[in-house]
Protein backbone atom coordinates (compact mmCIF):
# COMPACT_ATOMS: atom_id res chain seq x y z
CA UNK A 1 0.00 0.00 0.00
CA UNK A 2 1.34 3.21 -0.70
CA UNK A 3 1.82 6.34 1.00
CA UNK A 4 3.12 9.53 0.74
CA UNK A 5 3.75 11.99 3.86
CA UNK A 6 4.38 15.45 5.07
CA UNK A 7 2.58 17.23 1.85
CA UNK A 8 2.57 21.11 2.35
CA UNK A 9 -0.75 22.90 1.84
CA UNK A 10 0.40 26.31 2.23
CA UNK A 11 -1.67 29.54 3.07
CA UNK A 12 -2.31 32.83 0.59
CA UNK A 13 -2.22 36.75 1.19
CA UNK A 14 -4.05 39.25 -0.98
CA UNK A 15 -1.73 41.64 -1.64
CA UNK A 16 -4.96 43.80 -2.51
CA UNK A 17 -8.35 42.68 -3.31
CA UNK A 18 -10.60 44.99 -5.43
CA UNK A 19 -14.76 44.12 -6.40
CA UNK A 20 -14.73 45.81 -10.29
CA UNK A 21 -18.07 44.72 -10.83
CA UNK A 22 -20.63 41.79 -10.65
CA UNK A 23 -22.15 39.19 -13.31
CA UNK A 24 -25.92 38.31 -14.38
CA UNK A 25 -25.69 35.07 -12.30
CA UNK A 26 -24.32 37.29 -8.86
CA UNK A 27 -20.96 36.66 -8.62
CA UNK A 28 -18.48 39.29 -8.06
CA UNK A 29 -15.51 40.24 -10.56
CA UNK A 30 -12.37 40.99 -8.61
CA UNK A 31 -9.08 41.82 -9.32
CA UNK A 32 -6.22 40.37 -6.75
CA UNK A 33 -2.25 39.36 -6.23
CA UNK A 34 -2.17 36.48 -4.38
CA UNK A 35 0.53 35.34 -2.65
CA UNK A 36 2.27 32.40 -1.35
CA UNK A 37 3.24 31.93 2.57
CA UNK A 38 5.02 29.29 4.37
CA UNK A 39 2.07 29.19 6.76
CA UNK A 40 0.26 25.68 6.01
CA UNK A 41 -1.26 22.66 6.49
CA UNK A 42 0.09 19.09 6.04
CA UNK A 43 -1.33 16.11 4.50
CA UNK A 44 -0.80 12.42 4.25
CA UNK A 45 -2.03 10.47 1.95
CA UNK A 46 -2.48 6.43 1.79
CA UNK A 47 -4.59 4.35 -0.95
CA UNK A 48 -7.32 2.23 0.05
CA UNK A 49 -8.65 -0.05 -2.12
CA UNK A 50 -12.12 -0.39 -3.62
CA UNK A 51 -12.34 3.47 -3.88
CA UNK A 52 -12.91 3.81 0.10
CA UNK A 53 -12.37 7.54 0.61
CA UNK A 54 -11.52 8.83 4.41
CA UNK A 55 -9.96 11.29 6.28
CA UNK A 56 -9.13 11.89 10.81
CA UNK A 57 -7.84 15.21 11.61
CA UNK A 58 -4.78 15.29 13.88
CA UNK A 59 -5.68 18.89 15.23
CA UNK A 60 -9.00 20.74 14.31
CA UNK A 61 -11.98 18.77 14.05
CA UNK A 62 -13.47 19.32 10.03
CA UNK A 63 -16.76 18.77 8.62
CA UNK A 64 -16.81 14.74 7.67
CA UNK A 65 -17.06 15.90 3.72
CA UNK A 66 -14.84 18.55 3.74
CA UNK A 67 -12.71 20.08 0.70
CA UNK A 68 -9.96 17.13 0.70
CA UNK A 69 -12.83 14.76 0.28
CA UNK A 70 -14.70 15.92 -2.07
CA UNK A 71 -11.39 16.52 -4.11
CA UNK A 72 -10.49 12.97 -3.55
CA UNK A 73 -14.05 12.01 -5.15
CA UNK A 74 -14.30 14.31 -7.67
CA UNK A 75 -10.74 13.25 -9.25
CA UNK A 76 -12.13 9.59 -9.08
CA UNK A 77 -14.95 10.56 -10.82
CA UNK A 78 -13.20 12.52 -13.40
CA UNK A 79 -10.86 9.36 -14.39
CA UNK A 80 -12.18 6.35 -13.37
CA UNK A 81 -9.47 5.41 -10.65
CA UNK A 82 -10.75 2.74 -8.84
CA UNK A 83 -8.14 3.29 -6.00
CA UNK A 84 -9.08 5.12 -2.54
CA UNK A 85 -7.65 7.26 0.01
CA UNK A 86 -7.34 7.96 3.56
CA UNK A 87 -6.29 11.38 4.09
CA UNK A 88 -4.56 12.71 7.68
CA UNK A 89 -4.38 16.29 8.04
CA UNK A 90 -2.99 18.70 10.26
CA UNK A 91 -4.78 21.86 10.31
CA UNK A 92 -2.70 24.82 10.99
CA UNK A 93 -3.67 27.45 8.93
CA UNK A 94 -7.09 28.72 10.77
CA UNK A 95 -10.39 28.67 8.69
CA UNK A 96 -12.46 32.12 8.10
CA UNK A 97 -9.07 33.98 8.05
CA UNK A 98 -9.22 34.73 4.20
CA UNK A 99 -5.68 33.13 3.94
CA UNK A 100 -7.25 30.05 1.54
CA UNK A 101 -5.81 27.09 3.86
CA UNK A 102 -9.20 24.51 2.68
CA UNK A 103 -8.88 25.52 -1.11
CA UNK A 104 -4.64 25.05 -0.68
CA UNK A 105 -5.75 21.39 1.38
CA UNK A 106 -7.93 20.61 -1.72
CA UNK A 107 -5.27 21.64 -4.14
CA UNK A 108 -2.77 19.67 -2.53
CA UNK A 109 -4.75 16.85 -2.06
CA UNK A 110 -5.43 16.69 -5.90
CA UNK A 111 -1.55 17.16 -6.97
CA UNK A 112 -0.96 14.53 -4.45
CA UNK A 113 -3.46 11.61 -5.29
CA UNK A 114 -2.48 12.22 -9.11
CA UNK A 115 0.88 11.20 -7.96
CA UNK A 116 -0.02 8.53 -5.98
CA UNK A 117 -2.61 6.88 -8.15
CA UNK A 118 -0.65 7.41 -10.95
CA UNK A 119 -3.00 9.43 -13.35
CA UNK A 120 -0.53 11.81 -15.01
CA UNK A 121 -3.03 14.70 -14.96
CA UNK A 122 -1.45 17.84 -16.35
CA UNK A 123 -1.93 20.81 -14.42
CA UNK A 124 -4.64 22.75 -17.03
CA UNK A 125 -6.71 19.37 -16.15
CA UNK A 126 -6.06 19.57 -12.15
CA UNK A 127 -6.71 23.21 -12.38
CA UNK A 128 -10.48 22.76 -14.31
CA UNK A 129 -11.61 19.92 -11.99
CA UNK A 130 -10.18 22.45 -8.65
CA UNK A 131 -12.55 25.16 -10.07
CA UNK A 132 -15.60 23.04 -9.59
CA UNK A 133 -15.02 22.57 -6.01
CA UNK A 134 -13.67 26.36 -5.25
CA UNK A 135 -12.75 29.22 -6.98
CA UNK A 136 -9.32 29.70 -5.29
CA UNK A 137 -7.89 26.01 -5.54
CA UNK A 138 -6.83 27.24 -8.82
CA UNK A 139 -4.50 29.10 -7.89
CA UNK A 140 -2.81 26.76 -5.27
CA UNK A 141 -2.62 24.24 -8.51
CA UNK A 142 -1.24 26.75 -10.42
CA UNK A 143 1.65 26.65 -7.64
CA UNK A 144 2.93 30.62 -8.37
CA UNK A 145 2.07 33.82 -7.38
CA UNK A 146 -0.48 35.36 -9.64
CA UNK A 147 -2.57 38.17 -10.59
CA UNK A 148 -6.13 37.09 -10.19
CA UNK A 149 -9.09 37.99 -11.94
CA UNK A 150 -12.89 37.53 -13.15
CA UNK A 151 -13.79 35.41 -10.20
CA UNK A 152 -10.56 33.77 -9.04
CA UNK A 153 -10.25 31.81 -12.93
CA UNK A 154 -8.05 34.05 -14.51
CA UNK A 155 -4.44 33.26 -13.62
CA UNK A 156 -1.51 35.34 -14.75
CA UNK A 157 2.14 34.37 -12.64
CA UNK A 158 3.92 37.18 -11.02
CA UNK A 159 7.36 37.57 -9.35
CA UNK A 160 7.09 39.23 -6.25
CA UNK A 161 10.14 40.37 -4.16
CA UNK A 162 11.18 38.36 -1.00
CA UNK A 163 9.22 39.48 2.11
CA UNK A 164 8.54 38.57 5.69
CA UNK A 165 5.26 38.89 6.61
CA UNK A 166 3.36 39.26 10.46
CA UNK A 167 -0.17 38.16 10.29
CA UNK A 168 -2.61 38.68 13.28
CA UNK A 169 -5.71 36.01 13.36
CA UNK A 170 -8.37 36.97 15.63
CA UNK A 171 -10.12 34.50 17.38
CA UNK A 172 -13.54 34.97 15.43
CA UNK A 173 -13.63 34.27 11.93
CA UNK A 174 -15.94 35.83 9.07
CA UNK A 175 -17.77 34.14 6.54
CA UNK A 176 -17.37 34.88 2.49
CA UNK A 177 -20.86 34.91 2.09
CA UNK A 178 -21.89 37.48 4.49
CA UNK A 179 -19.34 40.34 3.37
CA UNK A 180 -20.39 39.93 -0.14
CA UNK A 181 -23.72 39.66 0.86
CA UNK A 182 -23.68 42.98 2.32
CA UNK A 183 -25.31 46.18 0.72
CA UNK A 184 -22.49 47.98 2.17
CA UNK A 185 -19.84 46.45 -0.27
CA UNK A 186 -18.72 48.57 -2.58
CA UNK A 187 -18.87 46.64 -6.23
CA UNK A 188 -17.29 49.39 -8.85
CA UNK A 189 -14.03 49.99 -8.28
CA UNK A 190 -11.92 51.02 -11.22
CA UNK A 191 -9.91 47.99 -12.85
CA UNK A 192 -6.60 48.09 -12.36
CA UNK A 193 -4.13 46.62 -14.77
CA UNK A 194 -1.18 44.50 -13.99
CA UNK A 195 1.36 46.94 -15.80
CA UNK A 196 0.44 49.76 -13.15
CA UNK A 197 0.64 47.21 -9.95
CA UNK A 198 4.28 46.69 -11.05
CA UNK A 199 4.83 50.19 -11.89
CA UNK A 200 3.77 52.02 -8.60
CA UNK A 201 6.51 52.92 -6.64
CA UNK A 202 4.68 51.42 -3.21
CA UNK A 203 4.17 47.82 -5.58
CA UNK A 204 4.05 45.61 -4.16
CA UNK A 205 2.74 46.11 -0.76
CA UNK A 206 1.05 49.32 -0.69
CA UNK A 207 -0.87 48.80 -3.70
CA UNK A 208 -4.42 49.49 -4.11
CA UNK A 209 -6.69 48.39 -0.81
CA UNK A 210 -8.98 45.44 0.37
CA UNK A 211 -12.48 46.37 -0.56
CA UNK A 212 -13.78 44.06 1.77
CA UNK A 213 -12.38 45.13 4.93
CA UNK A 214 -15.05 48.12 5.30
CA UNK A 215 -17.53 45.56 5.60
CA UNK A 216 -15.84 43.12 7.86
CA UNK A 217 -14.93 45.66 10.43
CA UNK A 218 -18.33 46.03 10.62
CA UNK A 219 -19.31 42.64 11.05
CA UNK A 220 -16.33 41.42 13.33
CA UNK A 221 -14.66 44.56 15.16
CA UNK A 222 -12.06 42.37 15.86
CA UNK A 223 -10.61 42.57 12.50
CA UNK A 224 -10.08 46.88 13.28
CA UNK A 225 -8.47 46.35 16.82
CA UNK A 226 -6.06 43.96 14.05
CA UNK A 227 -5.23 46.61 12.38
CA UNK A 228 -5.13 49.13 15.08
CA UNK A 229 -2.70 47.27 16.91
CA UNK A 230 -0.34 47.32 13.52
CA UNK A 231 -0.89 50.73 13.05
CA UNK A 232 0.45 50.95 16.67
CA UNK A 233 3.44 49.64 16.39
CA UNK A 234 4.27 51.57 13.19
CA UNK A 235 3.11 48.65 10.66
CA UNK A 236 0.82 49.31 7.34
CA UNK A 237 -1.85 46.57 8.08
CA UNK A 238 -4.52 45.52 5.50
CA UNK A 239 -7.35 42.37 5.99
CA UNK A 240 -6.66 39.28 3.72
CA UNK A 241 -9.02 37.79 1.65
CA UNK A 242 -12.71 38.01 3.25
CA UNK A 243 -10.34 38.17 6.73
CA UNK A 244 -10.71 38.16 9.73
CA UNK A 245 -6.60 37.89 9.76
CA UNK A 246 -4.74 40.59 8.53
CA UNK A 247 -0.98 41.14 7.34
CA UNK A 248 1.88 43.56 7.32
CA UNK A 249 5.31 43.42 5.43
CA UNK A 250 8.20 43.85 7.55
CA UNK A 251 10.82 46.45 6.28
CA UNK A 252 13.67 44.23 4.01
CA UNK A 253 16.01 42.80 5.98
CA UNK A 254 18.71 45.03 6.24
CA UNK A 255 20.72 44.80 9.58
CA UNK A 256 18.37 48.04 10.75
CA UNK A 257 15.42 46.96 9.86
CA UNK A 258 15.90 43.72 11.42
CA UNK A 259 16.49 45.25 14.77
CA UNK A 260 13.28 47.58 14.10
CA UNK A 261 11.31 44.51 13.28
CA UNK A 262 12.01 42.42 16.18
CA UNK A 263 10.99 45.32 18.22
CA UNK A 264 7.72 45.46 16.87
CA UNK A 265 6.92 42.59 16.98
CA UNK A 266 7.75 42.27 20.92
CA UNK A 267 5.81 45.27 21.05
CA UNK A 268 2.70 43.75 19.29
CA UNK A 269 3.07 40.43 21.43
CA UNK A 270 2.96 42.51 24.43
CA UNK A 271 -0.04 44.57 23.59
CA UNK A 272 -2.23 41.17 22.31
CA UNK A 273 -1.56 40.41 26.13
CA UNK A 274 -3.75 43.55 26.93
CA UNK A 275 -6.28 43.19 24.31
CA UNK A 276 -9.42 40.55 25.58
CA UNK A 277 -9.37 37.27 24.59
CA UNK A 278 -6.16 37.65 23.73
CA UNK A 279 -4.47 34.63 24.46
CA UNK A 280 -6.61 33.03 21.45
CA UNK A 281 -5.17 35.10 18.67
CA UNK A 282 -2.78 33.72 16.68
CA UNK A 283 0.29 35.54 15.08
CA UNK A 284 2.61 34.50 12.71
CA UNK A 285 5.75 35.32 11.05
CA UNK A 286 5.59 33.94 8.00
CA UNK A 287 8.00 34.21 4.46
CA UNK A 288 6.71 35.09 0.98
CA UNK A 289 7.08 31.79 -0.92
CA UNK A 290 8.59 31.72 -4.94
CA UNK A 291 6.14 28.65 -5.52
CA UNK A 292 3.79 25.99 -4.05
CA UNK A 293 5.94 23.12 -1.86
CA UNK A 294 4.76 20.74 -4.98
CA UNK A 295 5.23 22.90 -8.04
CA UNK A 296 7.20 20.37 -9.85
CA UNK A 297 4.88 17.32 -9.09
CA UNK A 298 2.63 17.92 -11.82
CA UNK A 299 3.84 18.68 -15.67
CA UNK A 300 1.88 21.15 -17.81
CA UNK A 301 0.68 19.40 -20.12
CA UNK A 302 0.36 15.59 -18.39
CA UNK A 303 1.31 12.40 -19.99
């Protein structure tokens, strides 16, 4: 029986994250940059036979059909493997942070049971079946940083500079639905085009703004004492995704900067220990990552 361990799944920033408009059928055209974090989950994965499909969850407790599962199913579905899986999974990356860790679990559990049942899937083919199941497992497939747009579909790599990044996870999380639900989202904000994201002099870290985070300060207040407590200790905070964590780039690692950084982020640690409920944020130092852990598992084209 085979198995293969210690599979990364890692997290996702949005660099920005603008609403241009909205489609006939209600869903929302953005424009994003996502990128790549050494935050993450990890998987292993070991075939069953007869097509049995399972998963137990070392750390946080998931929903029995989760992401990974329904990955599993619909890649045995799409090719006829009559193999199986039992997925373990170590759950890390919190969920309703807007840092992507069940589409990255889902992507990694596709590039991983293509290996392991020996499908030879290209990437174009892993990528179509991912956007059935979740319109950022895409990009995790894709295994770069990107520019993102439509509604998470439209892919275009990007080389971002090397960064350190802290992120700040309150404990309550937000749900996607809600924010973009809201009448209070702004929908109509003036498409941006990669050429002037790599041109501004602030790119690639002060571009643009989170068009979401207006809304979900409203519906989590958490998510502004975030970025109130980055502001404090001299940090440019912004919400990721649909939050509730938010991010900051440290200044580049010069010998200076260094010293700077370590110094606010002692600072932040001791003012979470004055903030309520703090004990059950989370934050994270985490690096900007080139590519996805399993980049070269899966050829473009297939065989």
């Amino acid at each position: 029986m085979s198995t293969l361990y210690d599979l990364a799944a890692p997290a996702k920033l949005n660099l920005f994250l603008h609403v241009v408009g909205r489609r006939d059928d209600g869903y929302h055209l953005l424009q994003s940059v996502f990128a790549l974090i050494d935050w993450q989950d990890t998987l292993h994965l070991e075939t069953r036979p007869h097509g049995a499909i399972s998963r137990h969850d070392l750390t946080v407790a998931l929903p029995s059909d989760d992401l990974c599962t329904k990955a599993a199913r619909a890649l045995q579905q799409a090719t006829g493997c009559p193999l199986g899986v039992h997925i373990t999974l170590r759950k890390d990356i919190p969920s309703e942070a807007g840092l992507g860790g069940g589409s990255s679990d889902a992507a990694t559990c596709l590039l991983g049971l293509n290996r392991l049942w020996n499908l030879g899937l290209g990437r174009a083919d892993l990528a179509r079946l991912g956007a059935q199941l979740g319109a950022d497992i895409p990009f995790f497939i894709g295994g770069q940083n990107a520019w993102v747009e439509g509604v998470g579909e439209q892919l275009t790599p990007l080389a971002l500079p090397a960064a350190q990044f802290v992120v700040l996870k309150p404990p309550t999380g937000l749900a996607t639905q809600g924010i973009f639900q809201s009448e209070l989202l702004k929908r109509d904000t003036k498409p941006a085009t990669i050429l002037g994201f790599t041109a501004d002099a602030r790119t690639p870290f002060g571009f643009g703004c989170n068009d979401l985070q207006g809304v979900a300060t409203t519906l989590c207040p958490e998510v502004a004492t975030a970025l109130q407590l980055l502001e404090n200790v001299g940090l440019a905070g912004r919400m990721t995704g649909s939050g509730s964590a938010v991010f900051a780039p440290l200044p580049p690692a010069t010998l200076g900067a260094q010293a700077q950084s370590v110094n606010q982020i002692l600072a932040l640690q001791k003012a979470l220990g004055l903030v309520p409920n703090g004990r059950h944020w989370q934050m994270r130092l985490c690096k900007g990552l080139d590519q996805h852990p399993l980049f070269d598992w899966v050829s473009e084209a297939g065989h």
